[in-house]
Protein backbone atom coordinates (compact mmCIF):
# COMPACT_ATOMS: atom_id res chain seq x y z
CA UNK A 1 0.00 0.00 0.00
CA UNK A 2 1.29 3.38 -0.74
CA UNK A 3 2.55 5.06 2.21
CA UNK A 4 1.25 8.58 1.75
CA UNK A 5 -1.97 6.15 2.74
CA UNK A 6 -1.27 5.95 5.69
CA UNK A 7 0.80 8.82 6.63
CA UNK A 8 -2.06 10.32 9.04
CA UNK A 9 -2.90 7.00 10.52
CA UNK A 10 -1.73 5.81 14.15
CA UNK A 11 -1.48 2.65 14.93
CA UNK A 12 -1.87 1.65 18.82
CA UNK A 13 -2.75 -1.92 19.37
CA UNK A 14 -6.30 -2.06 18.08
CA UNK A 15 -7.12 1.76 17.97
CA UNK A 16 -5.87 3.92 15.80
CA UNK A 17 -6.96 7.73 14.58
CA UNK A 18 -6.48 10.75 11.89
CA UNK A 19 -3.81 12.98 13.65
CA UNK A 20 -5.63 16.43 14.16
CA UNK A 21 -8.75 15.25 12.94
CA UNK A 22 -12.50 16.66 13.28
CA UNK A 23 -15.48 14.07 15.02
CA UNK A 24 -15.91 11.86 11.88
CA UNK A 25 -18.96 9.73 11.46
CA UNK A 26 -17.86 6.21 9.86
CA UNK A 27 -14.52 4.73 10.47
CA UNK A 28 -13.34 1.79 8.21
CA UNK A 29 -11.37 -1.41 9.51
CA UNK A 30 -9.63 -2.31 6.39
CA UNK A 31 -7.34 -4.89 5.30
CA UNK A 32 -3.98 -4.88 3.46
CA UNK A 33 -3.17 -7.60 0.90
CA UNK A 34 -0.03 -8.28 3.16
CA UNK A 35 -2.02 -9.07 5.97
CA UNK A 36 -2.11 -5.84 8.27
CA UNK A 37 -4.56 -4.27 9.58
CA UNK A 38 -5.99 -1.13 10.20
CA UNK A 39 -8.34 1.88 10.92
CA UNK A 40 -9.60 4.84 8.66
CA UNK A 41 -11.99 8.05 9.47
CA UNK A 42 -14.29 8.98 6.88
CA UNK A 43 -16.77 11.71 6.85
CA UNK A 44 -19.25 9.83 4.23
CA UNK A 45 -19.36 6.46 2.57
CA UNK A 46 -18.31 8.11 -0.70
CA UNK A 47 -15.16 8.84 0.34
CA UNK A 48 -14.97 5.68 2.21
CA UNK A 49 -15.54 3.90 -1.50
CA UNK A 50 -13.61 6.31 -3.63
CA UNK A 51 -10.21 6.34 -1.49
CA UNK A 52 -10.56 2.38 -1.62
CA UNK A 53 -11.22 2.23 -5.45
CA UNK A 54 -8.04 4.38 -5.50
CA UNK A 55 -5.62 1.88 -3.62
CA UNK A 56 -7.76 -1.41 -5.01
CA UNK A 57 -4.71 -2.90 -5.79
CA UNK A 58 -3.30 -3.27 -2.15
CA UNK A 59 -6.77 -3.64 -0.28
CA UNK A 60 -7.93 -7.31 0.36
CA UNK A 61 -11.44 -6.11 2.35
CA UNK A 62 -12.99 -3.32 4.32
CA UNK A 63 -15.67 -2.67 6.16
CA UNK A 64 -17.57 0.58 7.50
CA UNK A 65 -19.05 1.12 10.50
CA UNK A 66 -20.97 3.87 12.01
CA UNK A 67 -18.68 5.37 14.92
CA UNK A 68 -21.62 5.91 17.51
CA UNK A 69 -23.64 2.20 17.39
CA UNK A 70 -20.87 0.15 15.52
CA UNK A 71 -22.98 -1.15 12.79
CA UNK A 72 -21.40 -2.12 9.43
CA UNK A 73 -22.75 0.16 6.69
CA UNK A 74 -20.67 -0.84 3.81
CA UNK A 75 -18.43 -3.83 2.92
CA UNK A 76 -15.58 -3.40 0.10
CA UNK A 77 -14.14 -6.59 -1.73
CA UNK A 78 -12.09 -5.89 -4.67
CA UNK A 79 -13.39 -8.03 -7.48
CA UNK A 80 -16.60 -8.16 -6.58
CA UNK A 81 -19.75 -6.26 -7.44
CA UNK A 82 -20.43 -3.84 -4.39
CA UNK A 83 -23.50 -3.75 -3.29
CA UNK A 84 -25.69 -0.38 -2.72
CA UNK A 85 -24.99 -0.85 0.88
CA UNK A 86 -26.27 -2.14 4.45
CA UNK A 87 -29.26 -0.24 5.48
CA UNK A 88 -28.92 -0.11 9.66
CA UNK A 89 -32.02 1.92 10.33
CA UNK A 90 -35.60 1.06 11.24
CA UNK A 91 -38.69 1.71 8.94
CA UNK A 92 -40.96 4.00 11.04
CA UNK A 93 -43.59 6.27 8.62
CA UNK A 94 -42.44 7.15 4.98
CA UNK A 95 -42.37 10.81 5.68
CA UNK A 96 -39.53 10.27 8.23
CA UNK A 97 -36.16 10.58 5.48
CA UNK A 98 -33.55 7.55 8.10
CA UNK A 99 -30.36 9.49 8.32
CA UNK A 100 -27.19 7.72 6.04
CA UNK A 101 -28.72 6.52 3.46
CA UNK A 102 -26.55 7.11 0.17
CA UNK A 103 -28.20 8.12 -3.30
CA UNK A 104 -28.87 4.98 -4.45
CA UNK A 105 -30.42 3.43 -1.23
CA UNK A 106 -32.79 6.87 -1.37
CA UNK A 107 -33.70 5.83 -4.68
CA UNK A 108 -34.69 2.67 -4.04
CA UNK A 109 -36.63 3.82 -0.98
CA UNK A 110 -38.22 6.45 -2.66
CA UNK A 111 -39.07 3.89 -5.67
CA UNK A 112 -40.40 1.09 -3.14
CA UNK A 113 -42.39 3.67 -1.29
CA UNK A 114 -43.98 4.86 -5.01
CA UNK A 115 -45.16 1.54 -5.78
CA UNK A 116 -46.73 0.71 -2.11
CA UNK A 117 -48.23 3.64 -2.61
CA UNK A 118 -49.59 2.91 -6.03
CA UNK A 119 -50.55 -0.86 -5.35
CA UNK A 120 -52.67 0.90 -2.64
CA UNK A 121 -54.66 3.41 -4.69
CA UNK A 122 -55.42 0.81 -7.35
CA UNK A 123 -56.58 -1.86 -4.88
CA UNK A 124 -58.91 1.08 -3.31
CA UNK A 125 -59.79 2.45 -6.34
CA UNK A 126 -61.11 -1.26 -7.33
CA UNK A 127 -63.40 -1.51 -4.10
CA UNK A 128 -64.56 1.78 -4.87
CA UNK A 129 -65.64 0.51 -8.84
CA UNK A 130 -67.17 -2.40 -7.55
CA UNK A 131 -69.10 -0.40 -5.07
CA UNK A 132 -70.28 1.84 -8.03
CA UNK A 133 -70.94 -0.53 -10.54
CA UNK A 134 -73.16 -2.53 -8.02
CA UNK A 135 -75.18 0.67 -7.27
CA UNK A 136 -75.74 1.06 -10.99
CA UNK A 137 -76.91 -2.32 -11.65
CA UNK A 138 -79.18 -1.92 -8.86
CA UNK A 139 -80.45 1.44 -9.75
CA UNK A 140 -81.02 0.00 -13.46
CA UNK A 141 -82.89 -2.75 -12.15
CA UNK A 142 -85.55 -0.87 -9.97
CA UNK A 143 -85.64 2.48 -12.68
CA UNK A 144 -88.58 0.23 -14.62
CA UNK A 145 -90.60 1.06 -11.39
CA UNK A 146 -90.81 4.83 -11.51
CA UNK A 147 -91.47 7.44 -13.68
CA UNK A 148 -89.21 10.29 -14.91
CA UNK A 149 -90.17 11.74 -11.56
CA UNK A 150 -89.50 9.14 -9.49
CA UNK A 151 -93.05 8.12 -8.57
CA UNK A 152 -94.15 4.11 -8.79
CA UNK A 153 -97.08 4.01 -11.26
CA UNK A 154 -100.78 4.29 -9.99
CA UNK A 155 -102.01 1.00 -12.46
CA UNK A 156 -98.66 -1.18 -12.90
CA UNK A 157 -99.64 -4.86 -14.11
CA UNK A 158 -99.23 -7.50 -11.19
CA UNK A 159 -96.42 -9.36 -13.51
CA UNK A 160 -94.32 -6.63 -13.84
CA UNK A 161 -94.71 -6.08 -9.80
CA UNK A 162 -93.53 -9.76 -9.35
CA UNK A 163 -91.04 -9.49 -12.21
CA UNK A 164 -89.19 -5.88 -10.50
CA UNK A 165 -89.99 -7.55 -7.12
CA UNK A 166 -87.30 -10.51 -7.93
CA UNK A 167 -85.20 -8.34 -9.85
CA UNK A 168 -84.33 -5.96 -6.98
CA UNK A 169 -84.39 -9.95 -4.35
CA UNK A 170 -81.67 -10.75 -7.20
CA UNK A 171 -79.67 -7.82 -6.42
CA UNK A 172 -79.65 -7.61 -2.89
CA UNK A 173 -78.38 -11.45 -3.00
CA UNK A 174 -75.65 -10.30 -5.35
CA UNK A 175 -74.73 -7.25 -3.01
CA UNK A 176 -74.78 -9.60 0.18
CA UNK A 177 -72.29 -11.77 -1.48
CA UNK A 178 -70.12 -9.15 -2.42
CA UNK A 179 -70.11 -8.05 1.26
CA UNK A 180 -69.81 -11.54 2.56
CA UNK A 181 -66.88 -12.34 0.50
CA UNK A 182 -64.73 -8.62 1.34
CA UNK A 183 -65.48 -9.12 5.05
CA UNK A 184 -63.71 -12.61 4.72
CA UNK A 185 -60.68 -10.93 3.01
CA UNK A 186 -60.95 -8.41 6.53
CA UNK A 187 -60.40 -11.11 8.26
CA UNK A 188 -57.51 -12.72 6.82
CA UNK A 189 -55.73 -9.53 6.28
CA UNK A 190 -56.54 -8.65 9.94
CA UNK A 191 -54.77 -11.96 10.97
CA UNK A 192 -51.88 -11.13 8.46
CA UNK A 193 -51.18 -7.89 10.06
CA UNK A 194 -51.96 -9.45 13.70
CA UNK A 195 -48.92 -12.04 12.95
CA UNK A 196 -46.94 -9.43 11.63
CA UNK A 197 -47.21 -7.49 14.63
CA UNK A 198 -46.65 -10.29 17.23
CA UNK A 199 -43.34 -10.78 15.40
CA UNK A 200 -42.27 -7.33 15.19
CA UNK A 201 -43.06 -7.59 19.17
CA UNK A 202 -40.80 -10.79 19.37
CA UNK A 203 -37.43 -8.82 17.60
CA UNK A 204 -37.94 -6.15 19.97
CA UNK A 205 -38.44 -8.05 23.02
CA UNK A 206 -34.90 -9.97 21.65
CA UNK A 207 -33.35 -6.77 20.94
C-alpha cells in the first residue's frame, strides 16, 4: 500500500486515529493484501468507497461502520460487485427521510415507497368501482318502477310487480355476497397484520 496512505494514521494496538482530525462519522477497519490491519476516518461512505477504489490494488477487504452504534454500513471486496450498501435503520412512517442513506439506497426507498403507494390506490380504487358498478346495476334494475319523476305508477300490471320484485331480491343477493366475500378478506388480512405485529413484538423483546 502506498505510504502517503497511511501517513495520518496511528497505529496503537487495536485503535488507531487521523492525527488532528475533526469528530468523523464512519470509520473503516480495512485490510492490506499483506495481511495488516488497520483503521480509517471517513466523513461519508463516498469517500470511504472512492479512497478504496483508488488503492484497489493493495486492499484485500474493508468494512464501514458507524462510529456511535458500531454497525457495518458498507463492505468493500475488490473483485466483486459492491453492493448499494447495508441499510442499519428502522422503517418507522415514509415521511420520516432515516439518516445515512446514500443516493442509491434513497432511490430505491423512494421507488419502493412509489409503488406501495400505487398498489394501494389501485386496490382502493377497485373496491370503490365495484361499489359503483353494483349501485348502478341496482339502480337499473328498480328504474322500470318509476317514472321520470321518481313516482311508482298508480295501475302497474301484477307481472311486472312480481317481475321488479325478484329483480331488486336478485340484487340484494348479489350485493350480500359481495359483502360476505370482502369481510372474509378483513379477516384474513386482519390476521396477516396481527402475525406481523406479534413478530415485530418478538425482535424487539430480543433486541
Amino acid at each position: 500500500m502506498n505510504e502517503d496512505y497511511k501517513d495520518n494514521i496511528e497505529l496503537n494496538g487495536d485503535e488507531a486515529a487521523r492525527k488532528d482530525s475533526p469528530a468523523y462519522e464512519f470509520i473503516g477497519l480495512i485490510k492490506t493484501k499483506r495481511g495488516d490491519y488497520f483503521q480509517h476516518e471517513y466523513e461519508d461512505i463516498e469517500s470511504f468507497r472512492k479512497e478504496l477504489k483508488e488503492h484497489i490494488d493493495d486492499v484485500e477487504w474493508a468494512n464501514l461502520l458507524r462510529c456511535d452504534t458500531g454497525t457495518v454500513v458498507d463492505v468493500f471486496h475488490p473483485g466483486e460487485r459492491q453492493k448499494i450498501g447495508i441499510v442499519d435503520t428502522e422503517p418507522k412512517r415514509s415521511a420520516v427521510v432515516p439518516e445515512g442513506l446514500n443516493a442509491h439506497q434513497a432511490t430505491l426507498r423512494e421507488a419502493a415507497i412509489n409503488r406501495f403507494k400505487a398498489i394501494k390506490y389501485k386496490s382502493y380504487i377497485s373496491e370503490q368501482l365495484i361499489n359503483i358498478n353494483a349501485r348502478m346495476q341496482l339502480s337499473s334494475e328498480i328504474r322500470n318502477l318509476f317514472d321520470e319523476h321518481g313516482t311508482p305508477p298508480a295501475n302497474a300490471p301484477l307481472e311486472d310487480i312480481i317481475a321488479e320484485r325478484e329483480k331488486t331480491e336478485n340484487a340484494i343477493s348479489w350485493l350480500e355476497a359481495i359483502c360476505l366475500e370482502m369481510s372474509n378478506n378483513l379477516t384474513r388480512i386482519k390476521e396477516i397484520e396481527d402475525f406481523a405485529m406479534k413478530l415485530m413484538a418478538e425482535n424487539l423483546d430480543k433486541k
